[in-house]
N, C-alpha and C. Protein backbone atom coordinates (compact mmCIF):
# COMPACT_ATOMS: atom_id res chain seq x y z
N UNK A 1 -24.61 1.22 25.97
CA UNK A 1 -23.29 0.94 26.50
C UNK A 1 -22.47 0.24 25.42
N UNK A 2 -21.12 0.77 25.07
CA UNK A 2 -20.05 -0.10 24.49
C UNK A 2 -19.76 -1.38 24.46
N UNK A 3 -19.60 -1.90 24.21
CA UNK A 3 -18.90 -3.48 24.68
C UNK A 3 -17.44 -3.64 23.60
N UNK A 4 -16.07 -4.48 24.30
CA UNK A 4 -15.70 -4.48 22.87
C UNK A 4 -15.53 -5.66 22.25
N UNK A 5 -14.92 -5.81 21.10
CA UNK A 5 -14.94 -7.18 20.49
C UNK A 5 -13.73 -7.09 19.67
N UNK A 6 -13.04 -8.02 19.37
CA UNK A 6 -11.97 -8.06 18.13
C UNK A 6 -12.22 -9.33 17.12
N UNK A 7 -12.22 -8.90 16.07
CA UNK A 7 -12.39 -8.72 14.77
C UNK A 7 -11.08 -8.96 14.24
N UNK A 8 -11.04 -10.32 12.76
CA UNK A 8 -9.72 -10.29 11.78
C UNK A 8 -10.65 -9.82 10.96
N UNK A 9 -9.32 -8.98 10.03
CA UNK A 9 -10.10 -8.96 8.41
C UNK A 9 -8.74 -8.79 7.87
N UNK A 10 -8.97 -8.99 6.39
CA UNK A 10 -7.53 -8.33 5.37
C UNK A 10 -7.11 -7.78 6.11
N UNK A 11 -5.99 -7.65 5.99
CA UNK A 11 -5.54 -6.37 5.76
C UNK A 11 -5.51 -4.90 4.76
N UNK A 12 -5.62 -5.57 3.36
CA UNK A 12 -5.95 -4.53 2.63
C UNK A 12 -7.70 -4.15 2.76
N UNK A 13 -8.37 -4.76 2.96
CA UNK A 13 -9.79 -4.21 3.09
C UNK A 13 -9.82 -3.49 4.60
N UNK A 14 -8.93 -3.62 6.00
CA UNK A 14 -8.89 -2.32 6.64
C UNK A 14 -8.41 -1.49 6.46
N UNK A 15 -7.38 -1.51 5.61
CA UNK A 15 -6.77 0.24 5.14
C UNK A 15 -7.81 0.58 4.45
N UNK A 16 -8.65 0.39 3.14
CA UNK A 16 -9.61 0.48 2.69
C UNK A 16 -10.74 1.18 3.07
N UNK A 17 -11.00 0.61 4.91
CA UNK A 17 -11.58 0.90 5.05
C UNK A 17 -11.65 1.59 6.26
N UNK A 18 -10.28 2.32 6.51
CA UNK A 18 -10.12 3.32 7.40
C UNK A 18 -9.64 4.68 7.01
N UNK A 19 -9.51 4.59 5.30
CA UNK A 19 -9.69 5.87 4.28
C UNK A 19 -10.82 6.22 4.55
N UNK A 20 -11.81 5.19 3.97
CA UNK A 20 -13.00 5.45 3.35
C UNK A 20 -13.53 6.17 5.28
N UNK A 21 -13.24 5.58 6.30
CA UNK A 21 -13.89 5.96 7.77
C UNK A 21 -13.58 7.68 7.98
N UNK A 22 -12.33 7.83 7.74
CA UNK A 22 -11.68 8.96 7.60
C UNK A 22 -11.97 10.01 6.45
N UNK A 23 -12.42 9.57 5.46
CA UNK A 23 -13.03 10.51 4.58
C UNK A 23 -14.43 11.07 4.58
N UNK A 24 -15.11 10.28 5.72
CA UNK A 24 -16.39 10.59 5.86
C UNK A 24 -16.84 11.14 7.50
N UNK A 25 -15.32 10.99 7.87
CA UNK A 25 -15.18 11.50 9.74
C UNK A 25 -16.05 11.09 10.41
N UNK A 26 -15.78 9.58 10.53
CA UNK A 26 -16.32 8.48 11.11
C UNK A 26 -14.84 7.74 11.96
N UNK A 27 -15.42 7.16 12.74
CA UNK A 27 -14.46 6.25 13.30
C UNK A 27 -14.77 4.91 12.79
N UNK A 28 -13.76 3.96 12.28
CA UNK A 28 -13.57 2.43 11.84
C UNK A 28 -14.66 1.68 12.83
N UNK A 29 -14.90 2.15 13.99
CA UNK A 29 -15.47 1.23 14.98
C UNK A 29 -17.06 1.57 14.51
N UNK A 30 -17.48 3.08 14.84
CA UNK A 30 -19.14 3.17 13.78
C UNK A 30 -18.95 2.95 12.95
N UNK A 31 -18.38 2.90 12.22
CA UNK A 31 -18.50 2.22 10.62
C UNK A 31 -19.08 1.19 10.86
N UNK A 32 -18.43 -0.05 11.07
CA UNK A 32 -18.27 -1.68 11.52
C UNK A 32 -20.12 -1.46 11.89
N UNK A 33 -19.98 -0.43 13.29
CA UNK A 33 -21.30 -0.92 14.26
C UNK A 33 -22.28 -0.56 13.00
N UNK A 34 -22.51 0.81 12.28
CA UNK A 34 -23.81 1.00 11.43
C UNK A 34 -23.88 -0.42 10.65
N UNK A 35 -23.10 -0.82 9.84
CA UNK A 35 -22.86 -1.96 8.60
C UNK A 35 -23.42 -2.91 9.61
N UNK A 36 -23.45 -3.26 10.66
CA UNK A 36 -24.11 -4.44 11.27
C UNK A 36 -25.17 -3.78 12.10
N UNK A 37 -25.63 -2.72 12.12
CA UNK A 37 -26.83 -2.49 12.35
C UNK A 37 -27.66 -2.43 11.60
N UNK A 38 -27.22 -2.30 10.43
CA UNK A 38 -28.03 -2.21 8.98
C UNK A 38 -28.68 -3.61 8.89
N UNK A 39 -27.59 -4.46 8.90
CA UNK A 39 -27.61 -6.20 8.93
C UNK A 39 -28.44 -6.24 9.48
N UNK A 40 -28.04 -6.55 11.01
CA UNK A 40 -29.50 -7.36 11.69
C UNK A 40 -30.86 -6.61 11.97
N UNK A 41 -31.06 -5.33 11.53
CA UNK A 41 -32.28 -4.31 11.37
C UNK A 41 -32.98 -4.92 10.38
N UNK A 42 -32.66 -5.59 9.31
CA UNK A 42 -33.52 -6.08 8.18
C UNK A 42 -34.14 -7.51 8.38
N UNK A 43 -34.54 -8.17 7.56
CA UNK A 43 -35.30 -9.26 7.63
C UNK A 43 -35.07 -9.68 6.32
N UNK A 44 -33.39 -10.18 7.05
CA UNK A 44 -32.97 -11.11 6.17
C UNK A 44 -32.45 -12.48 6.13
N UNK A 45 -32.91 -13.22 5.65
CA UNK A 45 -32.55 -14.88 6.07
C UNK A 45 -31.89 -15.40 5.57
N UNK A 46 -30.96 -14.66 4.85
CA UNK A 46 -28.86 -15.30 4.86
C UNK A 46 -28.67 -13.76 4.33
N UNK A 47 -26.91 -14.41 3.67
CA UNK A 47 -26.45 -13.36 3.34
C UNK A 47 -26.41 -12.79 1.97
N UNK A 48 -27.08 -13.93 1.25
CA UNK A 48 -27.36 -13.48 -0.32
C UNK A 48 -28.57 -12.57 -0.05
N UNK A 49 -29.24 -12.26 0.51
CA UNK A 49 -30.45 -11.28 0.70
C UNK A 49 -30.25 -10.06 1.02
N UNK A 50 -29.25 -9.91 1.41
CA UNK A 50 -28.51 -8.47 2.01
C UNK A 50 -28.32 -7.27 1.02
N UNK A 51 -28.75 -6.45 0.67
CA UNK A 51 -28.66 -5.32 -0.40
C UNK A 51 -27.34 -4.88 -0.22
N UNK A 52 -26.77 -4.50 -1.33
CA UNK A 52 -25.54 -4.04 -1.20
C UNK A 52 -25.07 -2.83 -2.24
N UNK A 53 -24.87 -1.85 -0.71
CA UNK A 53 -24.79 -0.28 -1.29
C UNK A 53 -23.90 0.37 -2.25
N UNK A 54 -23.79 0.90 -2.54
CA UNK A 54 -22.89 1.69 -3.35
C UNK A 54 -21.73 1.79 -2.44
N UNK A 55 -21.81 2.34 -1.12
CA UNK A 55 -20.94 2.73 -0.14
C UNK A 55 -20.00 1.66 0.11
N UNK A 56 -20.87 0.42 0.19
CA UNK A 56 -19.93 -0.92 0.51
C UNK A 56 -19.02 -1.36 -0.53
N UNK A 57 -19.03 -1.03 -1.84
CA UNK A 57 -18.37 -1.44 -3.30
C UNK A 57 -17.20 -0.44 -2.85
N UNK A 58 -17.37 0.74 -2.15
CA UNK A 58 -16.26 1.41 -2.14
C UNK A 58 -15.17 0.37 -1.26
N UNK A 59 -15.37 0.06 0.06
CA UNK A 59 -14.68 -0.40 1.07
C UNK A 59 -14.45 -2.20 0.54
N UNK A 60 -15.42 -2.42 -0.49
CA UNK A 60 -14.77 -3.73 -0.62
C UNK A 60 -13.86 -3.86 -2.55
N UNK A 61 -13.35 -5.33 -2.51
CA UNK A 61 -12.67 -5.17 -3.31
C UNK A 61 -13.22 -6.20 -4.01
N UNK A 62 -13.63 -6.48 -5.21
CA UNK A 62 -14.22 -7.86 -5.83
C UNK A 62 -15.00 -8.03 -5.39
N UNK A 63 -15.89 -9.87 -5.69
CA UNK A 63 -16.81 -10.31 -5.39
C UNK A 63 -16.90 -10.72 -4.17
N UNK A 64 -18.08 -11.08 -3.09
CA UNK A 64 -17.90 -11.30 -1.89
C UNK A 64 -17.78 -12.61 -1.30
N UNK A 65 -16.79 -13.43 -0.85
CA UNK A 65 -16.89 -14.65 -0.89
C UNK A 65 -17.29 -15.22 1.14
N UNK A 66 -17.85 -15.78 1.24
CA UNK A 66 -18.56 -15.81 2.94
C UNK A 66 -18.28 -17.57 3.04
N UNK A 67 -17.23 -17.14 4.14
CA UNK A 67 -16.80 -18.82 4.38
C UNK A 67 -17.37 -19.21 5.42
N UNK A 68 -17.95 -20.19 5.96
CA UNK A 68 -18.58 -20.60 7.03
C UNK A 68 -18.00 -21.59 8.18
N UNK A 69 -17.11 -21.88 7.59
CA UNK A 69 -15.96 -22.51 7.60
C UNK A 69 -14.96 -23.03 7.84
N UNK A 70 -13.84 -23.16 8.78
CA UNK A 70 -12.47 -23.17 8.58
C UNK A 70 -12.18 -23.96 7.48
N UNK A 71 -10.97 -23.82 6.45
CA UNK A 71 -10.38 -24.99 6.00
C UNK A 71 -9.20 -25.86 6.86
N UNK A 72 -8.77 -26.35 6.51
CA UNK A 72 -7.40 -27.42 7.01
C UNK A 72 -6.75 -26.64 6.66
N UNK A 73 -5.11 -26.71 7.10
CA UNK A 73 -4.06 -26.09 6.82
C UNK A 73 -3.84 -26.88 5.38
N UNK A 74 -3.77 -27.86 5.32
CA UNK A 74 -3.65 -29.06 4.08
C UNK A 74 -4.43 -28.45 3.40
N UNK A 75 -5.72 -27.87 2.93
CA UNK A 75 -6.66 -28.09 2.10
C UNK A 75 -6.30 -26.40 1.70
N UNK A 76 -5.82 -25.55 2.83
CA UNK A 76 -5.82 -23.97 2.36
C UNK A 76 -4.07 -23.80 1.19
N UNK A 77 -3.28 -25.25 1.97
CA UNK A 77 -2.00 -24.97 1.39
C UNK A 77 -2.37 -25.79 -0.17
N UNK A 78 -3.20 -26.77 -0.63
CA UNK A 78 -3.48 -27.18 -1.40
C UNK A 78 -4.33 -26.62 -3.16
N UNK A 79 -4.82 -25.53 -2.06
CA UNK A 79 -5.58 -24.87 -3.15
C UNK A 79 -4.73 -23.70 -3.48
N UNK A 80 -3.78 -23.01 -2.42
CA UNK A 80 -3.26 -22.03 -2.80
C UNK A 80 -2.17 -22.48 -4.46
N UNK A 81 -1.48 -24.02 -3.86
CA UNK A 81 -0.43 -24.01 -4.85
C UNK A 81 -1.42 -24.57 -6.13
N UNK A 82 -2.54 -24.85 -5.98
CA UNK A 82 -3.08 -25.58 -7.11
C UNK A 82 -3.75 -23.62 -8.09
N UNK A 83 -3.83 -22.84 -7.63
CA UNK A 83 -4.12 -21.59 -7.92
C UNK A 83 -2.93 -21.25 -8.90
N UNK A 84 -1.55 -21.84 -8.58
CA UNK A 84 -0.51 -20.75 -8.92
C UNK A 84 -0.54 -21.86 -10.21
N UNK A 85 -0.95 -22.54 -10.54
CA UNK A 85 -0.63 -23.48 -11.70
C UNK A 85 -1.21 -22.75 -13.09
């Protein structure tokens, strides 16, 4: 059975990755579900352990950064302007 859920991401990594869904005549939603069935099918105990496919370099952009997280509004507006320096 389905269930649904909503999900943020980029924005540029869902266009990304509703080419890449569409070029392989998939829907964005199996996409998502295989990539996390892949995940929790393995026996892996974080996320540096996670193999990472060829397929996924397509849909992502750069290195992978995994926040655990929130920041502060203060601390996200802080680093942004300390970036532009």
């Amino acid at each position: 059975m389905d269930a649904k859920i909503t999900l943020s991401f980029d924005e540029s990594v869902i266009q990304k990755a509703k080419r890449y869904a569409a070029k392989n005549n998939i829907s964005l939603s199996r996409l998502v579900e295989f990539m996390l069935q892949k995940t929790v099918s393995g026996n892996y105990s974080n996320l540096d352990d996670l193999p990472i496919s060829d397929w996924v370099s397509v849909v992502a952009e750069g290195e992978a950064v995994y926040q655990t997280k929130k920041k502060s509004r203060k601390s996200s507006k802080d680093e942004f302007f300390s970036s532009k320096k």
